[in-house]
Protein backbone atom coordinates (compact mmCIF):
# COMPACT_ATOMS: atom_id res chain seq x y z
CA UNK A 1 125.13 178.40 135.94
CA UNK A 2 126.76 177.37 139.27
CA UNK A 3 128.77 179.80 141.32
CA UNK A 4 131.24 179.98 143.62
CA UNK A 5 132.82 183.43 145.04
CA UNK A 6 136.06 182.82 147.83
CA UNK A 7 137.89 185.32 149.79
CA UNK A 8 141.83 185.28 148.60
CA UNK A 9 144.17 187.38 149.92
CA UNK A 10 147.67 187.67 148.14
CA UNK A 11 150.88 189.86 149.91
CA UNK A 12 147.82 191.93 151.68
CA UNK A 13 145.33 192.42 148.79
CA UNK A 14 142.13 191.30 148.81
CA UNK A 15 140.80 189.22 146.12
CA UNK A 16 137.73 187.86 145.13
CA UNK A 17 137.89 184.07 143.66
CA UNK A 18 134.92 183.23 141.53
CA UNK A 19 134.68 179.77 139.78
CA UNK A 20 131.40 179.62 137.14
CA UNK A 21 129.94 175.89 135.60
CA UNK A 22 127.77 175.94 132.72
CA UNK A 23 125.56 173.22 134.17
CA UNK A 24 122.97 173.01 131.26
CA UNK A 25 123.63 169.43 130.31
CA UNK A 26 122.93 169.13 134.36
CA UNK A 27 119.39 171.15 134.20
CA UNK A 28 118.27 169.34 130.99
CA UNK A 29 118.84 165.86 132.09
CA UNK A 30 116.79 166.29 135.45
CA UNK A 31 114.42 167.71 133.11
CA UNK A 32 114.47 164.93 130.67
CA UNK A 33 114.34 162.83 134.13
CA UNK A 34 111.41 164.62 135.59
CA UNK A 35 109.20 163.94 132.20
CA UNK A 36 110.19 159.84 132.17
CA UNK A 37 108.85 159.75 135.91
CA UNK A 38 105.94 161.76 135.26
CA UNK A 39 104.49 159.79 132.58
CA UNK A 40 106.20 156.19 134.29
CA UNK A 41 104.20 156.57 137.12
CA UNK A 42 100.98 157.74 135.19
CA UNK A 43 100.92 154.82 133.03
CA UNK A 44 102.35 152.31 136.13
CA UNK A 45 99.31 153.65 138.80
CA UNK A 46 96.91 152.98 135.73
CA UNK A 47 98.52 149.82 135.47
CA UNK A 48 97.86 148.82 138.93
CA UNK A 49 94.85 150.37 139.42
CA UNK A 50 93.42 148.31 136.36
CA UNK A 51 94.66 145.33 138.28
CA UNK A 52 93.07 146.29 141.66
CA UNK A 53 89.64 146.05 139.92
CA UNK A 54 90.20 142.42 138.67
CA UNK A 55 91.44 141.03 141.80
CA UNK A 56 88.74 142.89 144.22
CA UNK A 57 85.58 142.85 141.66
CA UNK A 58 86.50 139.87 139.67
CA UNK A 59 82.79 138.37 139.46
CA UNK A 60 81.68 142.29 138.51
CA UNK A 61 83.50 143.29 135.69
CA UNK A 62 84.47 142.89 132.32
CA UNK A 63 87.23 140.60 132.43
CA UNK A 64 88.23 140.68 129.09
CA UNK A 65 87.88 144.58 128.73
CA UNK A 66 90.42 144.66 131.78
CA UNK A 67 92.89 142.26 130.45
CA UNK A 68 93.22 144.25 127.23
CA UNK A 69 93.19 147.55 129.35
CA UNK A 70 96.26 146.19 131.35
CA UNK A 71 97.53 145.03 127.70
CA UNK A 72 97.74 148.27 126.54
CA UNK A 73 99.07 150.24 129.76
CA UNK A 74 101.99 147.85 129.55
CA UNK A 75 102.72 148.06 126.23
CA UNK A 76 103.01 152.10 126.79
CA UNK A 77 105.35 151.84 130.20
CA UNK A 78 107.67 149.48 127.18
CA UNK A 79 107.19 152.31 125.04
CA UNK A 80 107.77 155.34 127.10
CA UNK A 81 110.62 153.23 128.74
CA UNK A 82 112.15 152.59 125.17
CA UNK A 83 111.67 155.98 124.29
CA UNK A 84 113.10 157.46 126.71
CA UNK A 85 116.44 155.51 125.84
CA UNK A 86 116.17 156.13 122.62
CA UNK A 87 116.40 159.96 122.96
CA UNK A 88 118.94 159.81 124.94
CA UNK A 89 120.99 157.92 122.83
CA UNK A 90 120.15 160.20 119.96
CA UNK A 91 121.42 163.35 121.90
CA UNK A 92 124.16 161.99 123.10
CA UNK A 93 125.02 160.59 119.18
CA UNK A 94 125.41 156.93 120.35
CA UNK A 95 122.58 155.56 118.46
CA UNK A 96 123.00 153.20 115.93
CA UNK A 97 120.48 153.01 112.60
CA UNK A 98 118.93 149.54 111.92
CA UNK A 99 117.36 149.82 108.57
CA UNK A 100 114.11 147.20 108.32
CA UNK A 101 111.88 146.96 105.47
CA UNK A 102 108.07 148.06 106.27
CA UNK A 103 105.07 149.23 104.24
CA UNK A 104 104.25 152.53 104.39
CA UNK A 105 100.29 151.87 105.14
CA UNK A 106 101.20 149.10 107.73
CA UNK A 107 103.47 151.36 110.43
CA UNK A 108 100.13 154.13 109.61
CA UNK A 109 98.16 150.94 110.83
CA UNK A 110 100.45 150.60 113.83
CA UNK A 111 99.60 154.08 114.94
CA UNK A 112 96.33 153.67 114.47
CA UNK A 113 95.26 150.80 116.24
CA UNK A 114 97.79 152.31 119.28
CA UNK A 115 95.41 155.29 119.36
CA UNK A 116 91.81 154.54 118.04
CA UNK A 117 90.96 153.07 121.64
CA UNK A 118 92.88 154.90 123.58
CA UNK A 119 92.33 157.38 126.44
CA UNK A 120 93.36 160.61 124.13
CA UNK A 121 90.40 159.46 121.57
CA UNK A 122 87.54 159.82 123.60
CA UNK A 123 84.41 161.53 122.07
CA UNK A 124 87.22 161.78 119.30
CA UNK A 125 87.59 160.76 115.68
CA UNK A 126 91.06 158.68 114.70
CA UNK A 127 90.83 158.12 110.92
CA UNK A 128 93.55 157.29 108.22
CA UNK A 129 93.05 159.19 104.98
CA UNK A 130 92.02 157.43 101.92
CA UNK A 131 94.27 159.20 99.94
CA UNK A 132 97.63 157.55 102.22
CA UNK A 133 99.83 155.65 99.26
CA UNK A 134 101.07 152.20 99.94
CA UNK A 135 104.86 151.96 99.57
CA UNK A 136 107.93 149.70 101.07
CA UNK A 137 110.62 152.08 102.79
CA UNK A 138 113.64 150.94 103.98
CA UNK A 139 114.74 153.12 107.11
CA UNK A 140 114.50 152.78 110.63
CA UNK A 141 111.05 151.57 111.72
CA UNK A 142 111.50 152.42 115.37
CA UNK A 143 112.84 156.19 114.97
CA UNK A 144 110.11 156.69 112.30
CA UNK A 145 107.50 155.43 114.48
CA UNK A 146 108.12 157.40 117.41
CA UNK A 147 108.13 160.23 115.49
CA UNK A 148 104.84 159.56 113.81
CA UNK A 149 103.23 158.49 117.54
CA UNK A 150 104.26 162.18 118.84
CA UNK A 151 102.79 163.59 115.72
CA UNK A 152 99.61 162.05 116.49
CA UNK A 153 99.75 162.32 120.14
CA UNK A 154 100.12 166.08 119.80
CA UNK A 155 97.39 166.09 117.36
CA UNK A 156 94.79 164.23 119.47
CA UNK A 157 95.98 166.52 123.06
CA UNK A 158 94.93 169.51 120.43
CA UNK A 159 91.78 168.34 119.33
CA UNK A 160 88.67 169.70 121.20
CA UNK A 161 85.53 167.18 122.24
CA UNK A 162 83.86 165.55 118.75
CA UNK A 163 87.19 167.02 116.57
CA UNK A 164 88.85 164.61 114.24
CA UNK A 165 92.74 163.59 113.66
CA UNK A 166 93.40 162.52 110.30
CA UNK A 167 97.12 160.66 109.55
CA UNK A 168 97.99 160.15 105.92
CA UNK A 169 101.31 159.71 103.66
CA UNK A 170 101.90 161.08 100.30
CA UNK A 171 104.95 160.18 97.98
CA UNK A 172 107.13 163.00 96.53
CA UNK A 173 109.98 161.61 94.53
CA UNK A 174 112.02 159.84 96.45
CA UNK A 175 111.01 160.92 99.72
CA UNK A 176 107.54 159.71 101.36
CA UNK A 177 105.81 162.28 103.62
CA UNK A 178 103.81 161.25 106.75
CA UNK A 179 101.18 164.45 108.17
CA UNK A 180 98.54 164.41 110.57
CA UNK A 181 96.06 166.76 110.62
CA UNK A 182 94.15 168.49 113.49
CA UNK A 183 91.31 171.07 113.65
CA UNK A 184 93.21 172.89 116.28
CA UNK A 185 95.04 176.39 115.37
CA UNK A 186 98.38 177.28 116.86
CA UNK A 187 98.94 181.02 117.92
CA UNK A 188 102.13 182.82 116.88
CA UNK A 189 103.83 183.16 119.91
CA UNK A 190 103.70 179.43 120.09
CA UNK A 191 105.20 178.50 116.56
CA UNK A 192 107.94 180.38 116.81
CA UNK A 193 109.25 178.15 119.34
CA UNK A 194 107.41 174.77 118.96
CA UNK A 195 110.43 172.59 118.00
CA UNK A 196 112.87 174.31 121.12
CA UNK A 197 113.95 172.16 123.18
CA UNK A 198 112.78 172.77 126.34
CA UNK A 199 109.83 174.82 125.29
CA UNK A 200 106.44 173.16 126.52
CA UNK A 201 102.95 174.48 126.03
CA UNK A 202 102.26 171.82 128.86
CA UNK A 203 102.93 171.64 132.14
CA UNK A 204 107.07 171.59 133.66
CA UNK A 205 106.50 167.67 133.72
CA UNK A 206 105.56 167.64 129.90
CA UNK A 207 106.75 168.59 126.70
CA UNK A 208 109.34 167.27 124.55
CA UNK A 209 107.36 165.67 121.61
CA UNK A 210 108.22 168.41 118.84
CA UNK A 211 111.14 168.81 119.98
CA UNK A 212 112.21 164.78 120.19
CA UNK A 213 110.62 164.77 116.08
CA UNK A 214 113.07 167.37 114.61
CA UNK A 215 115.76 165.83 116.73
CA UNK A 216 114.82 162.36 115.05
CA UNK A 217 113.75 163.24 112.09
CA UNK A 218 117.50 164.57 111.54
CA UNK A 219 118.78 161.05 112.53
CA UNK A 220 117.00 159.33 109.44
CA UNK A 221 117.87 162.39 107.06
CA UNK A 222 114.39 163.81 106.76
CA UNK A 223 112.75 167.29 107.92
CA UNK A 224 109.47 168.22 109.76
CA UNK A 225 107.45 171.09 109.56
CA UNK A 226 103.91 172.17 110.11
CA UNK A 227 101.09 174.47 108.66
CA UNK A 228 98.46 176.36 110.63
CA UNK A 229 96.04 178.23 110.38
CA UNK A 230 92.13 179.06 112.16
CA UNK A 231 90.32 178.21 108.69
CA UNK A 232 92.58 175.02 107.81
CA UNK A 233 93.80 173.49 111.36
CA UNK A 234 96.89 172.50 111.88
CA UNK A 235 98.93 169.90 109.62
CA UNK A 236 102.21 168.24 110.65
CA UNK A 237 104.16 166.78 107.60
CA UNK A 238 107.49 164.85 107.99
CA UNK A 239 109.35 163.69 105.42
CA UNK A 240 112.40 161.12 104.37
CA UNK A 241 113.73 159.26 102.22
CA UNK A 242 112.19 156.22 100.90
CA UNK A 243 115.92 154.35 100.61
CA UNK A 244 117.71 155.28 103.96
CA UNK A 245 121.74 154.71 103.33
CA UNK A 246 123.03 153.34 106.55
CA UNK A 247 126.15 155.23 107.41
């Protein structure tokens, strides 16, 4: 809150004046704005610095490697600007469904190939499970698909050195369910607020990700939930509808 307190005096009584704002929409924007720099300027100083090395060392390097390194920086600052966006139109309910037809097995490709050479899967495994059912689903590719790249980015920031993420899907009726698995265990303390909105087990500058999946995963009619447990790891599963109605 924001607070005010003014001296009034009234036929020769002294009064106290004090105004209060609820400025929680305030603190959580900032916040949401302190995140979208944090991770802009990560991505944009790996950007440059990938650039740097081809101009200076050109006749040293691998100038292909670099080119697809600088590839896949910018396609993240498109993502994490898009993202961003898209939250915020989600919160504020201005965002508008597009329903597009996809496979089921092709958006688990998508996340894939985002991941299996990236940064988070060093002296990591990536895999998609054999089991993962091939099915067309008619919903909103790009809400589903953020969802499922938090899922997996959470998974992979939980994984110790030589662990393995697994992402799969699964039909139940009507619905199809997406999960990603990770070896990691969550403690209690931490699952009972996991999908709040402002709670982080990173630092201030990070968080978000469960919290932007329920929030999403509400938007295309669906629910998201998780299992844990030291023996078993940690499984994510979100699930929707295969037919989205477009209200």
């Amino acid at each position: 809150m924001r607070i005010w307190a003014s001296p009034l005096i009234i036929n020769k009584k002294e009064f106290t004046v004090v105004t209060i704002q609820d400025i929680q929409h305030e603190k959580w924007h900032a916040f949401l704005d302190r995140i979208f720099f944090h991770d802009i300027l990560n991505t944009t100083n790996a950007l440059q610095l990938t650039l740097q090395l081809f101009t200076e060392y050109e006749d040293y390097i691998d100038k292909k490697g670099l080119i697809k390194s600088a590839n896949r920086l910018t396609k993240e600052l498109i993502e994490e600007i898009l993202s961003q966006r898209l939250l915020i139109d989600a919160e504020s309910n201005h965002y508008v469904i597009t329903i597009n037809n996809f496979n089921s097995i092709d958006i688990i490709d998508d996340i894939f190939n985002t991941y299996v050479e990236h940064k988070l899967t060093e002296e990591k495994t990536l895999k998609i499970a054999l089991s993962s059912k091939s099915i067309d689903i008619y919903s909103d590719r790009t809400l589903l698909r953020l969802i499922l790249v938090n899922m997996t980015k959470n998974a992979l920031e939980a994984t110790p050195k030589d662990g393995t993420v697994t992402i799969g899907c699964e039909i139940i009726g009507e619905n199809i369910k997406f999960w990603v698995h990770n070896p990691g265990f969550i403690p209690r303390d931490i699952q009972l607020q996991i999908f709040n909105r402002s709670f982080s087990t990173k630092s201030q500058d990070r968080g978000l990700g469960t919290y932007s999946m329920k929030l999403l995963s509400s938007i295309l009619k669906g629910t998201i939930n998780f299992t844990t447990s030291e023996e078993n790891g940690t499984i994510f599963n979100a699930e929707y509808p295969i037919k989205l109605e477009d209200e």
